[in-house]
N, C-alpha and C. Protein backbone atom coordinates (compact mmCIF):
# COMPACT_ATOMS: atom_id res chain seq x y z
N UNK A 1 101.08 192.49 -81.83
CA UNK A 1 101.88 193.19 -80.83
C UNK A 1 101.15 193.10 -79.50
N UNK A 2 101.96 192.75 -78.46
CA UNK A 2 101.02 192.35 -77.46
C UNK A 2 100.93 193.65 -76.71
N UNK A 3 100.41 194.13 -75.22
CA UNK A 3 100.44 195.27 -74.96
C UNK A 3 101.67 195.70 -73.84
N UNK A 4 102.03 194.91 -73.72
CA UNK A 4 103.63 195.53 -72.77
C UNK A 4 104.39 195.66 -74.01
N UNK A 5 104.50 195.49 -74.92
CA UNK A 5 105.44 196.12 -76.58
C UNK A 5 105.74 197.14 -76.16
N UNK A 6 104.80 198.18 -76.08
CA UNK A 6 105.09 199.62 -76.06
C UNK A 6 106.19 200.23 -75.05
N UNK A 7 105.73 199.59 -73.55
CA UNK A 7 106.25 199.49 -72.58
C UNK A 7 107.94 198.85 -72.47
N UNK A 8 108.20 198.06 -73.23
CA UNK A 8 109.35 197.32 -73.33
C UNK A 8 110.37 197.97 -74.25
N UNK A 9 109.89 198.80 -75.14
CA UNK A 9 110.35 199.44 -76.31
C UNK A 9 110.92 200.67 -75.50
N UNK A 10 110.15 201.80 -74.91
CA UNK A 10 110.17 202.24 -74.00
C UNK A 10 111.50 202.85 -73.21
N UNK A 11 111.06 201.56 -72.28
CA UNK A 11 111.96 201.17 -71.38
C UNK A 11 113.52 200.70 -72.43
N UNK A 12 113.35 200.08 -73.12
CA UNK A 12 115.39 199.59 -73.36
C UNK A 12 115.35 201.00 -74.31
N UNK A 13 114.75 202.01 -74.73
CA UNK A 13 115.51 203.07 -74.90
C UNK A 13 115.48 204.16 -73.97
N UNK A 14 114.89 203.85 -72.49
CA UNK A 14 115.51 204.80 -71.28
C UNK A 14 116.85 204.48 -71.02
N UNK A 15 117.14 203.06 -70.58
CA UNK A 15 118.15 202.52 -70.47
C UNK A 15 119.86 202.51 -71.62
N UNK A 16 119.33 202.72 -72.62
CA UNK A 16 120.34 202.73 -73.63
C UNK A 16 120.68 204.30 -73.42
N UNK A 17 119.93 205.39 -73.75
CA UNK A 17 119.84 207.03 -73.17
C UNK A 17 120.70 206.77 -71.71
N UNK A 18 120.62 206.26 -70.57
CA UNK A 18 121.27 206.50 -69.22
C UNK A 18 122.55 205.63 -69.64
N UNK A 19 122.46 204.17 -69.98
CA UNK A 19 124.00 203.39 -70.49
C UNK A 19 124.85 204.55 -71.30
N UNK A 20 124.38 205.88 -72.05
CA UNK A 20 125.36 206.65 -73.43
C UNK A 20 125.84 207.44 -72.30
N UNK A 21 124.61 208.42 -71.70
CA UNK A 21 125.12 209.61 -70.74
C UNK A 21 125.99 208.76 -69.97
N UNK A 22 125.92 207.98 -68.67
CA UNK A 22 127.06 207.51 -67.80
C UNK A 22 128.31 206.96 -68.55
N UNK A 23 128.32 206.53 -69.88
CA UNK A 23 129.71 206.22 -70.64
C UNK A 23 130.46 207.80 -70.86
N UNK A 24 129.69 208.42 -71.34
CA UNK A 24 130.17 209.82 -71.64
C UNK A 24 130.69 210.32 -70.35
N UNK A 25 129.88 210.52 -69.30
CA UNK A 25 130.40 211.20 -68.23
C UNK A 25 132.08 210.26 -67.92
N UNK A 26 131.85 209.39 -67.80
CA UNK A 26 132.67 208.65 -67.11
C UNK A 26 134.53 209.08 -67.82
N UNK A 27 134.41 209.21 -69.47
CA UNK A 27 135.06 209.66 -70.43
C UNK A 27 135.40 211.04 -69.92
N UNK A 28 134.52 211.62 -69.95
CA UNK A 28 134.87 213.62 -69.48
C UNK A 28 135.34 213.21 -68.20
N UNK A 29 135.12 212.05 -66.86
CA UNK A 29 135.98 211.69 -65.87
C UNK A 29 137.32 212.06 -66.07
N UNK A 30 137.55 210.70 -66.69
CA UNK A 30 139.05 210.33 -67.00
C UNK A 30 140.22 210.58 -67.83
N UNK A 31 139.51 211.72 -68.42
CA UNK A 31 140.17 212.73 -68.88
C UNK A 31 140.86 213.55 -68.05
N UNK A 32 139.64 213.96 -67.82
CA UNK A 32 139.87 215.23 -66.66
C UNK A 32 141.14 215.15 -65.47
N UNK A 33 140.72 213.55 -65.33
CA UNK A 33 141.90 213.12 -64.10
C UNK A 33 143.06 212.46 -64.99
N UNK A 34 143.59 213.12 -66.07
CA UNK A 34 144.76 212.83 -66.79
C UNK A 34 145.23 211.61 -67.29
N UNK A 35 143.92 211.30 -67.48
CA UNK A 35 144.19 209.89 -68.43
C UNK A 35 144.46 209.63 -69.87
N UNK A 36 145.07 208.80 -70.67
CA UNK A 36 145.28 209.17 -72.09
C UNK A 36 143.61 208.97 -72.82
N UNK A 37 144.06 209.08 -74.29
CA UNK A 37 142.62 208.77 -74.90
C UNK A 37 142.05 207.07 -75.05
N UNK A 38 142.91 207.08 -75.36
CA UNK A 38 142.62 205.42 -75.18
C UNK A 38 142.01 204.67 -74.07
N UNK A 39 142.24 205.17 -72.61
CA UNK A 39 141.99 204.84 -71.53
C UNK A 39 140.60 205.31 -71.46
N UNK A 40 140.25 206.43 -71.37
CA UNK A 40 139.43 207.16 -71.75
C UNK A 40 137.96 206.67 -72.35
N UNK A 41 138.80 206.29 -73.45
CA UNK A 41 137.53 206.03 -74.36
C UNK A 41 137.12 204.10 -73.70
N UNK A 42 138.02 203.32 -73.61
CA UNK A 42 137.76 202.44 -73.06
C UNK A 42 137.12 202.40 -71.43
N UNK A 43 137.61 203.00 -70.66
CA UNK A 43 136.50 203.23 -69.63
C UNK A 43 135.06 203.79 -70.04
N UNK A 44 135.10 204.47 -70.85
CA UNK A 44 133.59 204.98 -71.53
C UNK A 44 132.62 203.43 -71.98
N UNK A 45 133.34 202.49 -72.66
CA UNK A 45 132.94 201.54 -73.11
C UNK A 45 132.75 200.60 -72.17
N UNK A 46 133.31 200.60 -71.16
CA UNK A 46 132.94 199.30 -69.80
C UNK A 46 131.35 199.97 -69.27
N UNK A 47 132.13 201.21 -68.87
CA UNK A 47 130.61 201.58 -68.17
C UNK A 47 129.66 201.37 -69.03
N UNK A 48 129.64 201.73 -70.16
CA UNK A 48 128.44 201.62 -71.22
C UNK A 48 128.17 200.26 -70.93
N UNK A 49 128.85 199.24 -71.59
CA UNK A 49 128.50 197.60 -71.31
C UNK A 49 127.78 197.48 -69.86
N UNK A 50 128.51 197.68 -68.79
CA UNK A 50 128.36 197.16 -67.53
C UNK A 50 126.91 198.24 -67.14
N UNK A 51 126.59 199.27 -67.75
CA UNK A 51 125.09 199.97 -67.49
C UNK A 51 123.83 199.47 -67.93
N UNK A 52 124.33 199.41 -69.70
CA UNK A 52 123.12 198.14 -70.37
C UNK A 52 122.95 197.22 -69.73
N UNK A 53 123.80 196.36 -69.79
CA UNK A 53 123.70 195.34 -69.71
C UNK A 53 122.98 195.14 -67.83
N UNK A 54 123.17 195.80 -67.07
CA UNK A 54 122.54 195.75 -65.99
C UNK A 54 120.95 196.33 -66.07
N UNK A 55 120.61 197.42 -66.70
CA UNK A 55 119.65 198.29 -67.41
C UNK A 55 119.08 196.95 -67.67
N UNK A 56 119.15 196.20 -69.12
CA UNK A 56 118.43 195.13 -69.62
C UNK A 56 118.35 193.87 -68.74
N UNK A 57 118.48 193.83 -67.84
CA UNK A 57 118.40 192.56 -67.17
C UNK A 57 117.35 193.19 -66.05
N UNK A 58 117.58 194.24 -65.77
CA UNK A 58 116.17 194.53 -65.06
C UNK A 58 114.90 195.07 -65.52
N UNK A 59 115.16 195.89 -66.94
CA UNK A 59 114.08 195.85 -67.67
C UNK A 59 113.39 193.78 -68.18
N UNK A 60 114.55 193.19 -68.53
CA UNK A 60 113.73 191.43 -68.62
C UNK A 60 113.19 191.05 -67.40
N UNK A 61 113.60 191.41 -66.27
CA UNK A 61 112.80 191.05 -64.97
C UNK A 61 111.42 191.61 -65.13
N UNK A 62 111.60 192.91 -64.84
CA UNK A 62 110.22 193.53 -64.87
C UNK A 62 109.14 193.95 -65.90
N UNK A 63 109.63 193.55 -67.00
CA UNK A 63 108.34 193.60 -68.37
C UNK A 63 109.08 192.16 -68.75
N UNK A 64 108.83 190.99 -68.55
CA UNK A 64 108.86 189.55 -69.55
C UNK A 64 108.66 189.56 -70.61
N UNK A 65 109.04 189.30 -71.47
CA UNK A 65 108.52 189.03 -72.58
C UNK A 65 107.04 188.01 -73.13
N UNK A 66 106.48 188.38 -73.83
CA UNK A 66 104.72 187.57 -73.73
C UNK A 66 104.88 186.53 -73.96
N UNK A 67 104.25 185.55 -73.65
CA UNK A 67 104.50 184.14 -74.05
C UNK A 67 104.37 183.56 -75.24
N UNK A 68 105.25 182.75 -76.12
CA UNK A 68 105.07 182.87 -77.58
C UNK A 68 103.42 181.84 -77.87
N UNK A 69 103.42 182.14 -78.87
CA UNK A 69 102.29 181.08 -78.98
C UNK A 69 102.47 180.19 -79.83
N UNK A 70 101.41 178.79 -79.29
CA UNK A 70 101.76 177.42 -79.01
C UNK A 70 102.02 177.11 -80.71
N UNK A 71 102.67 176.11 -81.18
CA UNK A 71 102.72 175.78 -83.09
C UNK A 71 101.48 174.87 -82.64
N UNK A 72 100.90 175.01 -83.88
CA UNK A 72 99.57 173.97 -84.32
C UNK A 72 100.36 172.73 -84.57
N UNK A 73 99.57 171.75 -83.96
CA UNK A 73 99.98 170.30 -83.99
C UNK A 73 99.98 169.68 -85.88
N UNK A 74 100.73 169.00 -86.02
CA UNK A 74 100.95 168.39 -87.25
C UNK A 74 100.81 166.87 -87.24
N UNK A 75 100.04 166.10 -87.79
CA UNK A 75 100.12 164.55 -87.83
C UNK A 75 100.19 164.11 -88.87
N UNK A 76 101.35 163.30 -88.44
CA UNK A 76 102.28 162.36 -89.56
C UNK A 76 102.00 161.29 -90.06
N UNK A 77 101.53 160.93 -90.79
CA UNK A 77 100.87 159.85 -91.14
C UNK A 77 101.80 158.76 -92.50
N UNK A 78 102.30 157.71 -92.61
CA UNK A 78 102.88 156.69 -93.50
C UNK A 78 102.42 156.65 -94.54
N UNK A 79 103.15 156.58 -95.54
CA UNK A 79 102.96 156.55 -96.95
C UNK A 79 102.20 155.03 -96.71
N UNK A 80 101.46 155.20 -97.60
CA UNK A 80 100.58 153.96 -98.14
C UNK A 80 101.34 153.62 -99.56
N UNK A 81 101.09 152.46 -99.63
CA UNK A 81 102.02 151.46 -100.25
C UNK A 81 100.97 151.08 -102.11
């Protein structure tokens, strides 16, 4: 485990926590302003998408992921006859 792990782990469950609350709010929105349930619950689900998914693209900017490490070389050598 490298040491931004912790940090990265972290972070996409701040982001997933703020993507639930702003879906929810957005739901108690559009309710409120007399929308059916369906509408409702589907605006809950954009914002959710469109929060993560912005959330995780700036958490991948700012903690990268570690660089994998290199495969050990293999040499191939011909059957002998």
């Amino acid at each position: 485990m490298s040491t931004r792990q912790p940090a990265r782990i972290t972070a996409v469950v701040i982001v997933v926590l703020i993507a639930v609350i702003t879906a929810l709010g957005a739901v108690i929105v559009t309710v409120h302003l007399g929308a059916g349930f369906p509408a409702a619950v589907g605006t809950g689900g954009g914002a959710f998408v469109a929060i993560a998914g912005l959330g995780m693209l700036i958490v991948s900017y700012l903690l990268p992921p570690a660089p994998a490490a290199p495969l050990p070389r293999v040499q191939v050598t011909a059957p002998s006859s």
